[in-house]
Protein backbone atom coordinates (compact mmCIF):
# COMPACT_ATOMS: atom_id res chain seq x y z
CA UNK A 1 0.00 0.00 0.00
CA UNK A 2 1.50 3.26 -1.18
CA UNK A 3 0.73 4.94 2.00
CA UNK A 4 3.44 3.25 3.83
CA UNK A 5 6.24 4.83 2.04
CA UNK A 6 5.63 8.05 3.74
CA UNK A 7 7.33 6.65 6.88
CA UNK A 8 10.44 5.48 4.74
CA UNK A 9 13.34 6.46 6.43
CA UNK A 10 11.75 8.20 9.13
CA UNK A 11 13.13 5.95 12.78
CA UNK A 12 10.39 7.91 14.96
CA UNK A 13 6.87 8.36 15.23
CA UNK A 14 5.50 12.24 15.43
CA UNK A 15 1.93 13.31 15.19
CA UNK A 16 2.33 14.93 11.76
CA UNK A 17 3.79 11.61 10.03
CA UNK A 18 0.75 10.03 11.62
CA UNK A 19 -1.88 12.35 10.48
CA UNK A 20 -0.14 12.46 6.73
CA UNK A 21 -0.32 8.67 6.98
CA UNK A 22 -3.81 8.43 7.92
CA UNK A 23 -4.42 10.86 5.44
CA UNK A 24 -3.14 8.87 2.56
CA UNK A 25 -4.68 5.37 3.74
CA UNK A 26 -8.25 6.79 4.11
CA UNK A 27 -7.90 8.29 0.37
CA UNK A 28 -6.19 4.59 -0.69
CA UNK A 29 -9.36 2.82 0.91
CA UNK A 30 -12.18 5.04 -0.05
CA UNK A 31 -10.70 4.27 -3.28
CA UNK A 32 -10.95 1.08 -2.88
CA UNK A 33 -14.64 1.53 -2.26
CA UNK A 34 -14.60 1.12 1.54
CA UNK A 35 -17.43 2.30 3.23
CA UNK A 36 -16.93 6.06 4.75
CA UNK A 37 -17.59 5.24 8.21
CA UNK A 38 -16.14 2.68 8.29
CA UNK A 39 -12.71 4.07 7.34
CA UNK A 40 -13.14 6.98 9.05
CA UNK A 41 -13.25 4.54 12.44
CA UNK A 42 -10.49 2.22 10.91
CA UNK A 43 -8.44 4.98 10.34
CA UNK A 44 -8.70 6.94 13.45
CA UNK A 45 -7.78 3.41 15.37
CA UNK A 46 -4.63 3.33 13.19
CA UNK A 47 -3.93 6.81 14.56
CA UNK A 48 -4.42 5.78 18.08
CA UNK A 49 -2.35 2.78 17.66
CA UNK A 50 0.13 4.34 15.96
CA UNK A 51 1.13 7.10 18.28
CA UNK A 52 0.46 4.73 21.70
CA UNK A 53 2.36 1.58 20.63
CA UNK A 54 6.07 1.37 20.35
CA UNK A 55 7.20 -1.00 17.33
CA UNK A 56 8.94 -3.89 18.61
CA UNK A 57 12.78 -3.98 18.72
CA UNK A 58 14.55 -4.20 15.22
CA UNK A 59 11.37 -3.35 13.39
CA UNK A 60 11.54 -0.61 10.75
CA UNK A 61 8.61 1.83 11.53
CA UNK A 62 6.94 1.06 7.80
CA UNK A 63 6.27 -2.66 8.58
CA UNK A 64 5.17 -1.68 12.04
CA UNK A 65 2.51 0.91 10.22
CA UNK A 66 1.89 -2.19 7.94
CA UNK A 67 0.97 -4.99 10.67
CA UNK A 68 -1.24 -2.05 12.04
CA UNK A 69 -3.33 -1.82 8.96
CA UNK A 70 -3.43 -5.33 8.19
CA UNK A 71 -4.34 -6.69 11.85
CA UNK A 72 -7.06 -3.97 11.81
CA UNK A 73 -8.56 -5.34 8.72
CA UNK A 74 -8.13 -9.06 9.98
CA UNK A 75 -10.36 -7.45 13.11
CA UNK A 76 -13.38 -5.93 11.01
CA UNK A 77 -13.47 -9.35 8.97
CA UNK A 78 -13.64 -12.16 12.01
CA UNK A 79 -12.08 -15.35 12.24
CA UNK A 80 -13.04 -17.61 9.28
CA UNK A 81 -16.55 -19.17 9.10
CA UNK A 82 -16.57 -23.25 10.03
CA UNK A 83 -18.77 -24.65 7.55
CA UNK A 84 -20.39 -27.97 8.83
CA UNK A 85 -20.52 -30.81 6.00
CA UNK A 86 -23.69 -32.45 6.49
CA UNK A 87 -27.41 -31.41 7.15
CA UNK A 88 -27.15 -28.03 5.38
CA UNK A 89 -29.90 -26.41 3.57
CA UNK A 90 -28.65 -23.26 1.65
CA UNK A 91 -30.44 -20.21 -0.04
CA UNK A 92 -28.31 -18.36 -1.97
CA UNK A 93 -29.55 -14.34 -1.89
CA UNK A 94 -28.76 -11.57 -3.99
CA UNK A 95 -29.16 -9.13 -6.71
CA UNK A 96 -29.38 -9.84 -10.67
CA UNK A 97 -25.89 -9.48 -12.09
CA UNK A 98 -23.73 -10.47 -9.23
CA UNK A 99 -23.01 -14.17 -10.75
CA UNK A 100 -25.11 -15.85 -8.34
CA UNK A 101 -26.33 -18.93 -10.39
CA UNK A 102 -22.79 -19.61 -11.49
CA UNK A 103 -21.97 -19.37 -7.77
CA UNK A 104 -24.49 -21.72 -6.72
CA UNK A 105 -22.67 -24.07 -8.97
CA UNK A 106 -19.51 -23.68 -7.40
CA UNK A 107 -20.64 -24.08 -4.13
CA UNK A 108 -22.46 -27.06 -5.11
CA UNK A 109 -19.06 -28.48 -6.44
CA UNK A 110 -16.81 -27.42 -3.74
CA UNK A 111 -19.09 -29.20 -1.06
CA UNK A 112 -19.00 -32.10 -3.41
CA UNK A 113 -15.47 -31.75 -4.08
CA UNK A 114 -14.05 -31.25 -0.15
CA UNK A 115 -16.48 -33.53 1.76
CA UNK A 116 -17.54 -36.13 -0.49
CA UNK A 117 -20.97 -35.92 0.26
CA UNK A 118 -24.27 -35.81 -1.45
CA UNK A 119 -25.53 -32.32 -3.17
CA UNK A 120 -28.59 -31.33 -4.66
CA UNK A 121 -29.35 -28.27 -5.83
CA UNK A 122 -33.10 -26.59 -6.32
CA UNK A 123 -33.12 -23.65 -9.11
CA UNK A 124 -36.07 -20.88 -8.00
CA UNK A 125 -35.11 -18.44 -10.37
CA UNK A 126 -37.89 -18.34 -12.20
CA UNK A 127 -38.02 -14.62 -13.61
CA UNK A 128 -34.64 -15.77 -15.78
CA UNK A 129 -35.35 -17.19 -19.18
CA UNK A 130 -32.65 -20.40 -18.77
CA UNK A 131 -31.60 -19.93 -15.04
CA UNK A 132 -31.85 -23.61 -14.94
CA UNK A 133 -30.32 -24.62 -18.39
CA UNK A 134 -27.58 -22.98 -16.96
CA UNK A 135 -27.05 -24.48 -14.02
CA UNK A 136 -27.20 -28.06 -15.19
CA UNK A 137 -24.96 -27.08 -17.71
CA UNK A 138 -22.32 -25.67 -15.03
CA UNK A 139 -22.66 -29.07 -13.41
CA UNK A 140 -22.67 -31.39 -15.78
CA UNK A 141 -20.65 -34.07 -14.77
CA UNK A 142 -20.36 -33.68 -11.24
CA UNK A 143 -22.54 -35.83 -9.55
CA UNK A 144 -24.33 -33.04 -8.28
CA UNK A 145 -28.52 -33.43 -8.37
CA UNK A 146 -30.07 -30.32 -10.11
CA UNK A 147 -33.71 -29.53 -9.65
CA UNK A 148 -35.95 -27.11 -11.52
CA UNK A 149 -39.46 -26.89 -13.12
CA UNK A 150 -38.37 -24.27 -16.06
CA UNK A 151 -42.41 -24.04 -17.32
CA UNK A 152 -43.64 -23.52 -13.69
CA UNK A 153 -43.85 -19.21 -12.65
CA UNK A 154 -44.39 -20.48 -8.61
CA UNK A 155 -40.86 -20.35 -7.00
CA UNK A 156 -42.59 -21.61 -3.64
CA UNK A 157 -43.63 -24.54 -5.44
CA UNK A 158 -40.70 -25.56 -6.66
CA UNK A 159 -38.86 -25.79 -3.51
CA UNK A 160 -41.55 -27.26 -2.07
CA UNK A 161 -41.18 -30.00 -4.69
CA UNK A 162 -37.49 -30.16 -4.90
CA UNK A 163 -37.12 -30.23 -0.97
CA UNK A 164 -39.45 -33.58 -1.08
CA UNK A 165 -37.39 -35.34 -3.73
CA UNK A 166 -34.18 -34.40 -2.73
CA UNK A 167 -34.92 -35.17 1.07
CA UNK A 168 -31.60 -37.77 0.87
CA UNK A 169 -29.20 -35.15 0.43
CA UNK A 170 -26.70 -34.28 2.56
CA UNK A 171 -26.54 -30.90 1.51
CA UNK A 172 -29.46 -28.85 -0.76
CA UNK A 173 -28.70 -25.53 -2.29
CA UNK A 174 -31.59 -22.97 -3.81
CA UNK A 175 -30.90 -20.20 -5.90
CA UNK A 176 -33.03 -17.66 -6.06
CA UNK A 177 -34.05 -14.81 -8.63
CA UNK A 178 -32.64 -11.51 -8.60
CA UNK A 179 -33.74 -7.95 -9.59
CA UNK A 180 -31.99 -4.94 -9.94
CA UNK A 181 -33.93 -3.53 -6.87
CA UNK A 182 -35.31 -6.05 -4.38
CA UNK A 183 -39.66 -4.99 -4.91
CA UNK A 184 -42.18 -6.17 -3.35
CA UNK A 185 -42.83 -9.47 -5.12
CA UNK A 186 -39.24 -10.40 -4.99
CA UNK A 187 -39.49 -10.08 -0.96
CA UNK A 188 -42.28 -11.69 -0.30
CA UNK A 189 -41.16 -14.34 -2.90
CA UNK A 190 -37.94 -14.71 -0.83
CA UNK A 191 -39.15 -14.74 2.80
CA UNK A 192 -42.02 -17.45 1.34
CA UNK A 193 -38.70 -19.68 0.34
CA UNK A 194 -37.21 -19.16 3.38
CA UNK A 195 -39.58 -19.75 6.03
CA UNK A 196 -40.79 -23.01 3.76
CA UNK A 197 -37.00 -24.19 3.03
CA UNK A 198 -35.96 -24.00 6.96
CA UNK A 199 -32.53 -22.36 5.40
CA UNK A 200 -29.92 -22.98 7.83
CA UNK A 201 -27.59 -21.08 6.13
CA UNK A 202 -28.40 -17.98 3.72
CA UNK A 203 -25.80 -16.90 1.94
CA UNK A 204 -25.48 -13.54 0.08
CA UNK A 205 -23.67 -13.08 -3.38
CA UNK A 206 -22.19 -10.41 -4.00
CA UNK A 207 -19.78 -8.65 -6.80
CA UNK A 208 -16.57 -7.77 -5.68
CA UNK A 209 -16.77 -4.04 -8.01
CA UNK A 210 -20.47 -3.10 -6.89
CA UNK A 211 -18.72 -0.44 -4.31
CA UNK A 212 -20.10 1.44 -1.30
CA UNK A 213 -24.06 0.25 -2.80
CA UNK A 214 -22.69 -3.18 -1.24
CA UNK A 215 -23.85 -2.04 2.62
CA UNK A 216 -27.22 -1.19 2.00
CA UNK A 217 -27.89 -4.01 -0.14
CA UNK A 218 -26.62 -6.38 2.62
CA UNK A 219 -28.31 -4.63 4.60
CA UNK A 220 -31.82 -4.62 2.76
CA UNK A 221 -31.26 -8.97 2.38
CA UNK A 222 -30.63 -9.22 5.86
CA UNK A 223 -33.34 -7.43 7.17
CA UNK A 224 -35.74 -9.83 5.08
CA UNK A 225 -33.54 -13.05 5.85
CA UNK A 226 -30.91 -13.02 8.25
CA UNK A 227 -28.43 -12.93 6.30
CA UNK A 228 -25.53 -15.86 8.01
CA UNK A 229 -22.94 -15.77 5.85
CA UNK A 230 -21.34 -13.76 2.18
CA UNK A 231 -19.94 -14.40 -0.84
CA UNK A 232 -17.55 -12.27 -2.84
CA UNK A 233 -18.00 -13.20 -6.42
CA UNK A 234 -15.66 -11.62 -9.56
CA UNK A 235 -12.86 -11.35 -7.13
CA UNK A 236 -9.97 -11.03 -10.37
CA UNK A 237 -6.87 -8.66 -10.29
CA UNK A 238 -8.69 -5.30 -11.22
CA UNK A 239 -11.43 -5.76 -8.54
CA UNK A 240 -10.80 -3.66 -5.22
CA UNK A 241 -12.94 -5.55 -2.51
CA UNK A 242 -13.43 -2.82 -0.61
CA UNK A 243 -17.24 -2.81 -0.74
CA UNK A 244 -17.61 -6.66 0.42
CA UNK A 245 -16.06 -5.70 3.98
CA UNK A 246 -18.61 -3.08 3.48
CA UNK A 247 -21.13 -5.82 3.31
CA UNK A 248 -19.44 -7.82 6.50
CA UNK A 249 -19.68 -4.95 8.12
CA UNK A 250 -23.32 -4.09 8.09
CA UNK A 251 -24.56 -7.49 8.17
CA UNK A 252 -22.14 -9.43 10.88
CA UNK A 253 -22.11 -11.89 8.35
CA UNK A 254 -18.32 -12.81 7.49
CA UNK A 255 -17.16 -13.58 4.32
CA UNK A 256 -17.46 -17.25 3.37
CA UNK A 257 -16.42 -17.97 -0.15
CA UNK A 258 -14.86 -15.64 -2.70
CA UNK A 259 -15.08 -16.27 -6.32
CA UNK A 260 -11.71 -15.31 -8.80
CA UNK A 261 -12.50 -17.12 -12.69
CA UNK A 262 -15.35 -18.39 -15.13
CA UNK A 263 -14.16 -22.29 -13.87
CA UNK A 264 -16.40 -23.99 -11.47
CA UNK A 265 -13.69 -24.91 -9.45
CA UNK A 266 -12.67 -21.06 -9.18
CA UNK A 267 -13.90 -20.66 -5.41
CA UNK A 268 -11.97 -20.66 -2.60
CA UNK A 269 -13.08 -20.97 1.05
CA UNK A 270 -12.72 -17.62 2.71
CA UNK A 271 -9.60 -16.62 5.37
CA UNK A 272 -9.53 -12.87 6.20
CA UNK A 273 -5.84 -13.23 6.95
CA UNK A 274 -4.42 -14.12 3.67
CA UNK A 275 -7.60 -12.06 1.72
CA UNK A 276 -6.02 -8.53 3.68
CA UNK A 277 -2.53 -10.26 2.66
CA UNK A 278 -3.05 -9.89 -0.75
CA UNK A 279 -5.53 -6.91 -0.47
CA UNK A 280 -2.19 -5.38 1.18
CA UNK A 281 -0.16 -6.47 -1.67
CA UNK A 282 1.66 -8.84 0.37
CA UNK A 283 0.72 -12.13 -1.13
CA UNK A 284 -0.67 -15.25 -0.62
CA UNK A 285 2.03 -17.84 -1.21
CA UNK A 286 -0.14 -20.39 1.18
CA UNK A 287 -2.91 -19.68 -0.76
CA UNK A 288 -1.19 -20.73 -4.39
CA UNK A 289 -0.75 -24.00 -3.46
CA UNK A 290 -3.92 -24.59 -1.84
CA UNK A 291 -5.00 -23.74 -5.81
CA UNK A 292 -2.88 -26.60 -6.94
CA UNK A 293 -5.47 -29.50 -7.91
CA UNK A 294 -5.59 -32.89 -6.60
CA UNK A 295 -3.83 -34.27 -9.90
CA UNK A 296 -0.94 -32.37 -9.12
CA UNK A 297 2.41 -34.18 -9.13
CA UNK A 298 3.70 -33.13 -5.69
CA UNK A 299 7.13 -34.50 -5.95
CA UNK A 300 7.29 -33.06 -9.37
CA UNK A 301 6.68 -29.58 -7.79
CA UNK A 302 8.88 -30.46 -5.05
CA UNK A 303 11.66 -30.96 -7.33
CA UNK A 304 11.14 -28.13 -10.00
CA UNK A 305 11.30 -25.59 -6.78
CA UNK A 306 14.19 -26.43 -5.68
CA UNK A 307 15.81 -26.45 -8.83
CA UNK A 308 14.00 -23.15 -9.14
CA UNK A 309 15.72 -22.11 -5.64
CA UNK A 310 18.93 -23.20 -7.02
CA UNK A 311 19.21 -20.99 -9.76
CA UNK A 312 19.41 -23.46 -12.14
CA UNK A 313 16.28 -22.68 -15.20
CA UNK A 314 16.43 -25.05 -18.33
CA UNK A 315 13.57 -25.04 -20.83
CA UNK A 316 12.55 -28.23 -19.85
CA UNK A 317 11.81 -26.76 -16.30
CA UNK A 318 9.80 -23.34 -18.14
CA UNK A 319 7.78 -26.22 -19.70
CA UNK A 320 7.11 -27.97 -16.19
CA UNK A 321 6.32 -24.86 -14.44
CA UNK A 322 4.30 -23.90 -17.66
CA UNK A 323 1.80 -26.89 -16.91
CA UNK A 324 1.23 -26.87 -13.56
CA UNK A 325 0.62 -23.10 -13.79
CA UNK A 326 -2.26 -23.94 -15.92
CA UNK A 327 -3.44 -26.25 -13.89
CA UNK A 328 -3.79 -23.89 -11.20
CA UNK A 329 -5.99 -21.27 -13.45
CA UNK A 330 -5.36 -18.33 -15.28
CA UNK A 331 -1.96 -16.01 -15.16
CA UNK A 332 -4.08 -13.14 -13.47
CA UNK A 333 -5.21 -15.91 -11.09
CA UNK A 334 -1.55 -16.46 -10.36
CA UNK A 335 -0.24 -13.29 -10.16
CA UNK A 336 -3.02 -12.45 -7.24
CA UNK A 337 -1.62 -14.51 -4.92
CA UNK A 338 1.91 -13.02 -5.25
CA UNK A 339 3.66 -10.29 -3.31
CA UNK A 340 3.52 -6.86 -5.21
CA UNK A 341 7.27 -6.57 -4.71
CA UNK A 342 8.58 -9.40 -6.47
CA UNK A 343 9.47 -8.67 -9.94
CA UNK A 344 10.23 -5.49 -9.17
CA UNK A 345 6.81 -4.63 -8.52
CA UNK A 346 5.97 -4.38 -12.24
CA UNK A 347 3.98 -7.68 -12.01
CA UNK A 348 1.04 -6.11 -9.79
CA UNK A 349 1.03 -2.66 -12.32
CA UNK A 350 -0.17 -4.72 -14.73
CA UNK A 351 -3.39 -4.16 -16.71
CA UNK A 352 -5.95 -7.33 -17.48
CA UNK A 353 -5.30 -6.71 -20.97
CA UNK A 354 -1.52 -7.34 -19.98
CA UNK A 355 -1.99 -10.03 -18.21
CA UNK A 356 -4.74 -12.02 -20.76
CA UNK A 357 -1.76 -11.05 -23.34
CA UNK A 358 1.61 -12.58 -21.18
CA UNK A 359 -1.30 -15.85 -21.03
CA UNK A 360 -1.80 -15.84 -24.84
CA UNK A 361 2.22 -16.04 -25.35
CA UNK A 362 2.78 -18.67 -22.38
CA UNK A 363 0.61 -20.82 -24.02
CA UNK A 364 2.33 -19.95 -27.51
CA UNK A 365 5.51 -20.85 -26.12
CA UNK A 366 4.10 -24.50 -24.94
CA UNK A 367 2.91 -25.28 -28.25
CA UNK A 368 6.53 -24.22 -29.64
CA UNK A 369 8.55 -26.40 -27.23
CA UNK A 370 6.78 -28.85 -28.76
CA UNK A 371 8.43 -28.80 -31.61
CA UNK A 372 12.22 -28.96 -29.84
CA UNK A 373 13.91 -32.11 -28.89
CA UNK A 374 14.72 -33.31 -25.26
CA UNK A 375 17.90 -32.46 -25.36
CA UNK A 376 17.00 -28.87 -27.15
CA UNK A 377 14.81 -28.23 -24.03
CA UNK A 378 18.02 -29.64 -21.90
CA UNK A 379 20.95 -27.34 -23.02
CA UNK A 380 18.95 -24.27 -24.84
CA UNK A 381 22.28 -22.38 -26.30
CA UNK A 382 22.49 -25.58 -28.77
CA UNK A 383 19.39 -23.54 -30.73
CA UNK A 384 21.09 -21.89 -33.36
CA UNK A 385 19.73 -20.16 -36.34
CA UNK A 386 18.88 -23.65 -38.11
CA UNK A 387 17.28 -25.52 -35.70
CA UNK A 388 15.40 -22.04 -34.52
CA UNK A 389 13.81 -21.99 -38.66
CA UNK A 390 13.01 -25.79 -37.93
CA UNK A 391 11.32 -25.30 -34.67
CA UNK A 392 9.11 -22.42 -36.09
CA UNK A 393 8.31 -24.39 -39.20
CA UNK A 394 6.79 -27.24 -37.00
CA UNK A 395 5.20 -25.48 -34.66
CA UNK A 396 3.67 -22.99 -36.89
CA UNK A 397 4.50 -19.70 -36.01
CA UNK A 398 7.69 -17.09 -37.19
CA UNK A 399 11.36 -16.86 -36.18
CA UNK A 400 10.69 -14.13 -34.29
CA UNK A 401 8.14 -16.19 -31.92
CA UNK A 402 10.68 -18.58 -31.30
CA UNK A 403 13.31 -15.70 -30.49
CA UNK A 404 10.49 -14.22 -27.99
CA UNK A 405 10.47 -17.40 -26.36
CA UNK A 406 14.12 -17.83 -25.66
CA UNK A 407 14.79 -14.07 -24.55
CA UNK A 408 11.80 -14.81 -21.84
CA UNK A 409 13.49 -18.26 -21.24
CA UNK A 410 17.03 -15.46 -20.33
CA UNK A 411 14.40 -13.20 -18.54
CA UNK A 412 13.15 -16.02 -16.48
CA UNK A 413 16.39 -17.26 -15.60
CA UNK A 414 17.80 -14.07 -14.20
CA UNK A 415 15.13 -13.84 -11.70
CA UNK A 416 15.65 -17.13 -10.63
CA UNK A 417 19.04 -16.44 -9.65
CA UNK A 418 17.71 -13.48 -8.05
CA UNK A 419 15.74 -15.30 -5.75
CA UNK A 420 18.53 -17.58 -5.24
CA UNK A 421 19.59 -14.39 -3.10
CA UNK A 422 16.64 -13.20 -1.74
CA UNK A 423 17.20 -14.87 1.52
CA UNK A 424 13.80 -13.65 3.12
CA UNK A 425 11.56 -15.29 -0.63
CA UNK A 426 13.95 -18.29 -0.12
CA UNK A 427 13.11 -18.86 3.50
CA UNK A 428 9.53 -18.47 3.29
CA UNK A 429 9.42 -21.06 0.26
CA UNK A 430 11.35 -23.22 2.44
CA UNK A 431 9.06 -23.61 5.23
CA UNK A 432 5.55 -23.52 3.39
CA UNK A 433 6.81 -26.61 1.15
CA UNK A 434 9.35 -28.31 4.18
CA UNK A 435 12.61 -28.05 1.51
CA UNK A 436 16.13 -28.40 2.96
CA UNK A 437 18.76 -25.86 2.61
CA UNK A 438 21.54 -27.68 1.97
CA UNK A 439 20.74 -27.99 -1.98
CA UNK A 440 23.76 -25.68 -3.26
CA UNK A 441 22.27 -22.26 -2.89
């Protein structure tokens, strides 16, 4: 947070370095569509804080101002949410445009997915020409029961109906229309489904970029709910986030889920600690490999890191670092989770259409090494201007493609060996995947 850097260099707290500072952070988070109370309270505590509590021995006066922020934030958010895996009815709640069907779906999945149990899932939208095309077409092939009555126009009645067939389930989920402003139909058509579906959870989706509008909307669901629990949806690099503690705020009702890609697998369970991590720019490096999927080849990854940590980078190990990155999700995806200052910092100033570009060239490079040999991949400086023309020619694309690909390949392999120095990247690697370091670094 740019903020910060007003207390670079500075060894001592005074009153006007702590007013400037608070200054600067309430500007940063209003900007990031925080709610104006709220960070008028948030930071007038950061004030306090700052000016009573001495920083702890050794600890530049920045990264003091930095816990500060981020253990305030971890404060407003909670501890996470315990979701129990068995005997859960569901109602999903929220306004038309936030992604909620497609959310459904994930949920749906991930409950599948992380406690192998039954799921069912009732669609009540029934205001949305092909709410529940969509959702059996989102879980198709997932074992997951999907209800719906597309000719029927009574909501109640279908989750009346789907409740009594799907009474086996371990968990049901109902999604439920949305509006762009909750009338009078869509209440009472809401609190009917709720009183008659005995919801023990109600969840409410919401878009990460709807902005300060997010507290009053909470607000307006809980009131005719009781709202227990949110979800941040559309949670990519550009979105700010601000408004969803907005939401938390208002309702009591911590964060449960956030959404960050199109796939249904694209959810993660919520943790306010590593969500103000990244929020912080700070990363998530814990939260990366969570994203790695079950298929994974751990030892693989193992191995490729420390030759990473090494400094030792052949094409061979681009190519392997190349697929499991995609197996993980999308560059943008990726690049969330890291720390703003590695790279220089130029990885977090990048725009989406930056990002969606370095993806399209990642993948053109897989579909070039392709085309090399084993041992090309192995020792790189044996591709000389012949076998370069041959490599292009199979893989279809120009020269100048394949030149791209081995100046990144040099790129790439300088920053490894810079984090083969970075002693603080090194150690944290080391003790969120257990690696030795006696390996030669």
């Amino acid at each position: 947070m740019g903020s910060i850097g007003l207390l670079k260099g500075k060894r001592k707290v005074d009153e006007e370095s702590v007013k400037e500072l608070s200054k600067a952070l309430r500007r940063a988070l209003l900007e990031a569509d925080f709610n104006v109370r709220q960070t008028k309270e948030l930071t007038e505590r950061i004030e306090r804080r700052m000016m009573e509590e001495d920083p702890l021995p050794g600890v530049k006066l920045q990264t003091h101002a930095m816990n500060l922020i981020y253990t305030e934030l971890v404060r407003i958010l909670g501890p996470p949410r315990n979701i129990r895996p068995h005997n859960e009815t569901v109602l999903m709640v929220g306004l038309y445009g936030q992604g909620k069907t497609t959310t459904t779906a994930k949920v749906a999945d991930w409950w599948r997915r992380k406690h192998g149990v039954k799921v069912a899932v009732i669609e009540a939208d029934v205001h949305r020409p092909g709410a529940f095309q969509q959702l059996k077409q989102l879980l198709e092939g997932t074992n997951v029961s999907v209800y719906g009555e597309p000719e029927e126009k009574d909501a109640v009645k279908i989750v009346k109906n789907g409740l009594k067939i799907h009474n086996a389930a371990d968990v049901i989920i109902i999604d439920t229309a949305g509006r762009d402003s909750l009338d009078n139909e869509l209440k009472d058509e809401l609190i009917a489904i709720s009183e008659i579906s005995n919801a023990t959870e109600k969840f409410l989706v919401i878009d990460a970029q709807v902005g300060q509008a997010a507290g009053p909307v909470a607000q307006t669901f809980h009131d005719l709910v009781g709202v227990t629990g949110t979800i941040v949806t559309k949670l990519d690099g550009t979105a700010r986030g601000g408004g969803a503690l907005s939401a938390v705020s208002t309702t009591g009702a911590p964060i449960v889920f956030v959404g960050e890609g199109e796939r249904i697998n694209d959810l993660e369970k919520f943790e306010s600690d590593r969500f103000i991590s990244r929020l912080l720019g700070m990363g998530d490096i814990k939260g990366l490999i969570d994203l790695a999927p079950g298929d994974l080849d751990e030892q693989e990854a193992l191995r490729l890191t420390q030759r990473l940590m090494s400094g030792r980078f052949t094409l061979t190990d681009m190519y392997t670092q190349m697929e499991m990155t995609s197996k993980i999700g999308t560059m943008d995806k990726l690049l969330s989770h890291l720390p703003d200052s590695m790279f220089g910092g130029g990885m977090s100033n990048m725009s989406k259409s930056q990002k969606q570009q370095m993806q399209k060239n990642l993948d053109q490079y897989r579909v070039i090494m392709d085309s090399m040999t084993q041992q090309e991949k192995d020792e790189p400086h044996l591709l000389k201007s012949s076998r370069i023309k041959r490599i292009a020619r199979g893989s279809g694309v120009d020269e100048k493609s394949v030149k791209d690909l081995l100046g990144h390949w040099n790129k790439s392999k300088k920053m490894m060996r810079g984090m083969k120095g970075n002693r603080k990247f090194r150690k944290q690697m080391q003790s969120m995947m257990d690696i030795d370091d006696g390996i030669g670094m």
